[in-house]
Protein backbone atom coordinates (compact mmCIF):
# COMPACT_ATOMS: atom_id res chain seq x y z
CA UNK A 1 -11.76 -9.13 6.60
CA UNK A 2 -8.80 -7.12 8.04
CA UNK A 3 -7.09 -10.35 9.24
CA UNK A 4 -6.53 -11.05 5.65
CA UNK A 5 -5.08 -7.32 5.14
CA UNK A 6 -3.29 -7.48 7.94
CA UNK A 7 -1.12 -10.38 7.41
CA UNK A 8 -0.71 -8.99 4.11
CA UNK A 9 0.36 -6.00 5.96
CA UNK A 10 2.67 -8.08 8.28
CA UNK A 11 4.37 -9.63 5.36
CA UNK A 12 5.22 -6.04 3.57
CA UNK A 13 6.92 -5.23 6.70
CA UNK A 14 8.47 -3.08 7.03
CA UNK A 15 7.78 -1.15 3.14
CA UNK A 16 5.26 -1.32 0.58
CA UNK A 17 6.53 0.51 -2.66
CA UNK A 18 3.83 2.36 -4.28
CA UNK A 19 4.35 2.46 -7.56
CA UNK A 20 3.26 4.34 -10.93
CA UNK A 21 3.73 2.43 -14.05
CA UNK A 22 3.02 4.26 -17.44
CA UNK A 23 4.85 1.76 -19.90
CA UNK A 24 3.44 -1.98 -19.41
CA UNK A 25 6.90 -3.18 -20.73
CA UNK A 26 8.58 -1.66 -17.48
CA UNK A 27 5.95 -3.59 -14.97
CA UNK A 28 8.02 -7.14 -14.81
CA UNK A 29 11.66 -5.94 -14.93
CA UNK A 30 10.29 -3.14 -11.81
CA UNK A 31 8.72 -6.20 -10.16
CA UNK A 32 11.55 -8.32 -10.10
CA UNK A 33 14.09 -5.96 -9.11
CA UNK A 34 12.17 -4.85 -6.33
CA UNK A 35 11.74 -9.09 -5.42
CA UNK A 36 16.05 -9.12 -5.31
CA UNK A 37 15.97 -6.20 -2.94
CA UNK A 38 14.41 -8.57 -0.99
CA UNK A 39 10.23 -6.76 -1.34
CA UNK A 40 7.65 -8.87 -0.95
CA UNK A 41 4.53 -6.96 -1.79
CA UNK A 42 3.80 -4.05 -4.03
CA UNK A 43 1.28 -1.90 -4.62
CA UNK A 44 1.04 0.01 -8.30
CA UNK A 45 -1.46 2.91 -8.36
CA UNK A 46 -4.45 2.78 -10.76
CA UNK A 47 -3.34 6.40 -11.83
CA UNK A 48 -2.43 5.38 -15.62
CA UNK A 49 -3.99 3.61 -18.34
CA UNK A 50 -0.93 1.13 -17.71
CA UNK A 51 -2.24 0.03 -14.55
CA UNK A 52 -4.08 -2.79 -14.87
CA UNK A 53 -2.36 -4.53 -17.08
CA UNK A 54 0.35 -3.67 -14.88
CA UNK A 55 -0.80 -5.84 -12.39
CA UNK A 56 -1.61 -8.49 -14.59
CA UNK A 57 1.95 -8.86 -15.59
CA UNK A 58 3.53 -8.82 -12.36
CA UNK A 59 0.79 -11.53 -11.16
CA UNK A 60 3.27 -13.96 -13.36
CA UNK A 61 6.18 -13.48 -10.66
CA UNK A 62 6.01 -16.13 -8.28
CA UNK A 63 6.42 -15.03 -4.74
CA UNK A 64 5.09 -11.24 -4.54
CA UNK A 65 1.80 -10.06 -3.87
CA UNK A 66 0.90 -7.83 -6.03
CA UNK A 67 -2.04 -4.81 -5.23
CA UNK A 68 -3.75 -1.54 -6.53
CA UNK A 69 -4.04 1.81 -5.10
CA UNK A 70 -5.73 4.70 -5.67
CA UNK A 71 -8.86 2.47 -5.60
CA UNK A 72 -12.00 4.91 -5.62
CA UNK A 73 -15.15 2.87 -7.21
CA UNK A 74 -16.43 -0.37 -6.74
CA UNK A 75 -16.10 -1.29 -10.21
CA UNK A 76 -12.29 -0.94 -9.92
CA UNK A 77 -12.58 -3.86 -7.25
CA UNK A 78 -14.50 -6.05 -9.68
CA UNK A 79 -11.62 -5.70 -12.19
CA UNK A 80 -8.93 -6.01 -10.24
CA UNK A 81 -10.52 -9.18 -8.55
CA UNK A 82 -10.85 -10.48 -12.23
CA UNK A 83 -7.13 -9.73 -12.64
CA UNK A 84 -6.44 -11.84 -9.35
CA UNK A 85 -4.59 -8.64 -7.56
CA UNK A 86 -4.05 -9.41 -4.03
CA UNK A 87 -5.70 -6.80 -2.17
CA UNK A 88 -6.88 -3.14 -3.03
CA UNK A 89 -5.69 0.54 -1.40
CA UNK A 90 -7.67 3.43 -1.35
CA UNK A 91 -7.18 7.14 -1.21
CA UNK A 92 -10.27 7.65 1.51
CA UNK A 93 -13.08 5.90 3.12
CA UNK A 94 -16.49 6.70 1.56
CA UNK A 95 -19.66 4.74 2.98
CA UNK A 96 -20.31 2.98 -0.61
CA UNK A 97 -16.75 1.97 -0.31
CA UNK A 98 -16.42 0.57 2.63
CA UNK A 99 -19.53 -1.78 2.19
CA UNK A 100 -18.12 -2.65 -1.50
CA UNK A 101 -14.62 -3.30 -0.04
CA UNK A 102 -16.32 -5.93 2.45
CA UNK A 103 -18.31 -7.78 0.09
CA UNK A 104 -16.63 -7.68 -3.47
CA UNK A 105 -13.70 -10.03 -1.77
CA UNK A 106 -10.32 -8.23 -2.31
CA UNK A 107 -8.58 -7.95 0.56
CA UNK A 108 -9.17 -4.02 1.19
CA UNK A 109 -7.19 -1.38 2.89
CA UNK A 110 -9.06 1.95 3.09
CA UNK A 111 -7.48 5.14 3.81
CA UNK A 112 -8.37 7.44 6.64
CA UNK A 113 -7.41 10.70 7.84
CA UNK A 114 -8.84 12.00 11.26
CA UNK A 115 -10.59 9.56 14.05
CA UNK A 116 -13.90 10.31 12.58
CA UNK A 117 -13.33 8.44 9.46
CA UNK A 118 -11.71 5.16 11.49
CA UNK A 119 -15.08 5.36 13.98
CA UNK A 120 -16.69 5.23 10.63
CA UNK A 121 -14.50 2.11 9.47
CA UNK A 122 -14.63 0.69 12.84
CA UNK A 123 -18.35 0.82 12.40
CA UNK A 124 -18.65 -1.28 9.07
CA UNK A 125 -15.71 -4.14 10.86
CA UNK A 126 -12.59 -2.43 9.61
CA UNK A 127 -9.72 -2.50 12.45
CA UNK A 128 -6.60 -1.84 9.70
CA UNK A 129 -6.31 1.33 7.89
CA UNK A 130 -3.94 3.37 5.83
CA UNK A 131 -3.28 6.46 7.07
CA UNK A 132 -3.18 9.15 4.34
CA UNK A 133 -1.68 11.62 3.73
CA UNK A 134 0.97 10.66 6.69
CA UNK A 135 2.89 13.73 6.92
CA UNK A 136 0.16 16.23 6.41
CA UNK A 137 -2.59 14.50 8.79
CA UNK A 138 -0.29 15.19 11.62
CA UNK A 139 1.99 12.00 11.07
CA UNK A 140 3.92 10.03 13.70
CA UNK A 141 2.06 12.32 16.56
CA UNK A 142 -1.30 12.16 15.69
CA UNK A 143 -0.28 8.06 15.40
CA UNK A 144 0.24 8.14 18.78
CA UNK A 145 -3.10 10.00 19.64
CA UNK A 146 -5.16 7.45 18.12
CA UNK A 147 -3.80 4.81 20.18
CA UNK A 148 -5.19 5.60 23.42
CA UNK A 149 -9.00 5.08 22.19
CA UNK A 150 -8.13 2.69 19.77
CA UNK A 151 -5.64 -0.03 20.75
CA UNK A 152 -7.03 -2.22 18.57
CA UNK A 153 -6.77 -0.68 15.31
CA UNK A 154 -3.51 -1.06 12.83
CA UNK A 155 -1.93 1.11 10.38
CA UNK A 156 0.23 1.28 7.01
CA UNK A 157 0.57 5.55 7.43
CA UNK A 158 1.37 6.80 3.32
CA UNK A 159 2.24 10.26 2.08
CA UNK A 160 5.40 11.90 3.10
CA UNK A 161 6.69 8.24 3.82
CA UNK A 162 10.87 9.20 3.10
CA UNK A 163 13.87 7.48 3.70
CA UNK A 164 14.75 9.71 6.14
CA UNK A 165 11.14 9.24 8.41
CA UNK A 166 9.87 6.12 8.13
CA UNK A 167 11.83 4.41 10.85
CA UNK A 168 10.27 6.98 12.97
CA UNK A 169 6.33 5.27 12.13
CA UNK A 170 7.91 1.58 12.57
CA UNK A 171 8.31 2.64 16.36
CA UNK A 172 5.00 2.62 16.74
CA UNK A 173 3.15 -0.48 17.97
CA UNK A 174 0.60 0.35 15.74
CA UNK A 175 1.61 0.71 12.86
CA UNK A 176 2.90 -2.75 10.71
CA UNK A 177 4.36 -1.18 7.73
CA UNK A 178 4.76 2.17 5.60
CA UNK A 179 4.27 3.00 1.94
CA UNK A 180 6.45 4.66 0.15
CA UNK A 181 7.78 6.12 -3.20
CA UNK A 182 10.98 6.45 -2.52
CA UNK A 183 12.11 2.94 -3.16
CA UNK A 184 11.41 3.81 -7.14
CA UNK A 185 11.70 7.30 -8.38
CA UNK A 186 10.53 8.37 -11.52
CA UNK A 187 13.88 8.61 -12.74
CA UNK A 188 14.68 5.18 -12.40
CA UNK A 189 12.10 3.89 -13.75
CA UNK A 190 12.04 6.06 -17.09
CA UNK A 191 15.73 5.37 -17.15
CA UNK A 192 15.27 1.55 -16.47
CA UNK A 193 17.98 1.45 -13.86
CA UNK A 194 16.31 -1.85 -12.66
CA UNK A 195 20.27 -2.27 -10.25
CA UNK A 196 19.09 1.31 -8.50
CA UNK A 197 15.52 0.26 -7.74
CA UNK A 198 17.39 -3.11 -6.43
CA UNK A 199 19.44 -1.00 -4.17
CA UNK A 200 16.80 1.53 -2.87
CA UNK A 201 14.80 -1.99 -1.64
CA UNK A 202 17.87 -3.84 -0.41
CA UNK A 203 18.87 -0.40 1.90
CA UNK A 204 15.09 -0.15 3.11
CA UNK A 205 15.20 -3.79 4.52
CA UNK A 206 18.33 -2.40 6.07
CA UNK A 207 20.44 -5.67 3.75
């Protein structure tokens, strides 16, 4: 189970982009400009009615994996296993999620916070984890802290994730890639400057 997220993980490296799509139209042109920056997976957030058809399009694009977050029900895993999406994100780790994440057979990356909520992932056979919200759950530091009683256990820290700090969380032997927001701003995508979202990947990847 998290061998499969974390090679998916491993292949993001060192950026997801998390993305909101609210047109449909907008989710293959954002896809493939983020593929000739050189991205390799994306994630698009079920926070729109877009979404999942979102998704659906930018399966067609060979060569990215393509995923949801803001996963919160079970049901939502059903559908977006029917849509062939690559693996799920969530905002938090309930119980009922964490057993549905393990059997419905998306590759699933729940989100924790403080050490009680990985003991509680750890418990159910989770060892990778996003850690949300990055910045505000004590960020790079508190990274650090949960290394020394668990060396085992990976990370893709979200939330705050900038251009200007997310080298600082690739330092970390824990932790195998970021998400982030930054790589396509509203802006640019309402704007369909497709060359800027391009750019913003291509600088990330340090090309």
């Amino acid at each position: 189970m998290s061998k499969e997220i974390e090679a998916i993980l491993a292949l993001a490296a060192p950026v997801i982009p998390v993305l909101t799509v609210n047109r449909v139209e907008d989710a293959l042109p954002l896809a493939m400009a983020l593929k000739q920056g050189g991205i390799r997976v994306i994630e698009v957030t079920l926070r729109t009615d877009a979404a999942m058809n979102a998704i659906a399009e930018m399966k067609k694009i060979d060569g990215l994996l393509i995923g949801a977050g803001t996963v919160t029900r079970e049901g939502q895993l059903h559908e977006l296993l029917s849509i062939g999406a690559d693996f799920a994100v969530s905002p938090g780790a309930t119980p009922k999620l964490l057993e549905a994440g393990k059997r419905v057979g998306v590759p699933f990356l729940p989100a924790i916070s403080s050490v009680s909520d990985m003991m509680q992932g750890i418990e159910l056979g989770y060892r990778c984890f996003k850690f949300f919200p990055a910045e505000a759950a004590g960020g790079v530091e508190s990274l650090k802290s949960f290394a020394g009683p668990f060396p085992d256990v990976s990370f893709c820290p979200t939330g705050g994730i900038t251009e200007a700090n997310f080298k600082h969380y690739l330092e970390l032997p824990s932790v195998l890639c970021v998400g982030g927001s930054w790589l396509v701003p509203a802006d640019a995508i309402n704007q369909q400057d497709w060359s800027r979202v391009t750019q913003l990947a291509q600088s990330a990847l340090g090309k």
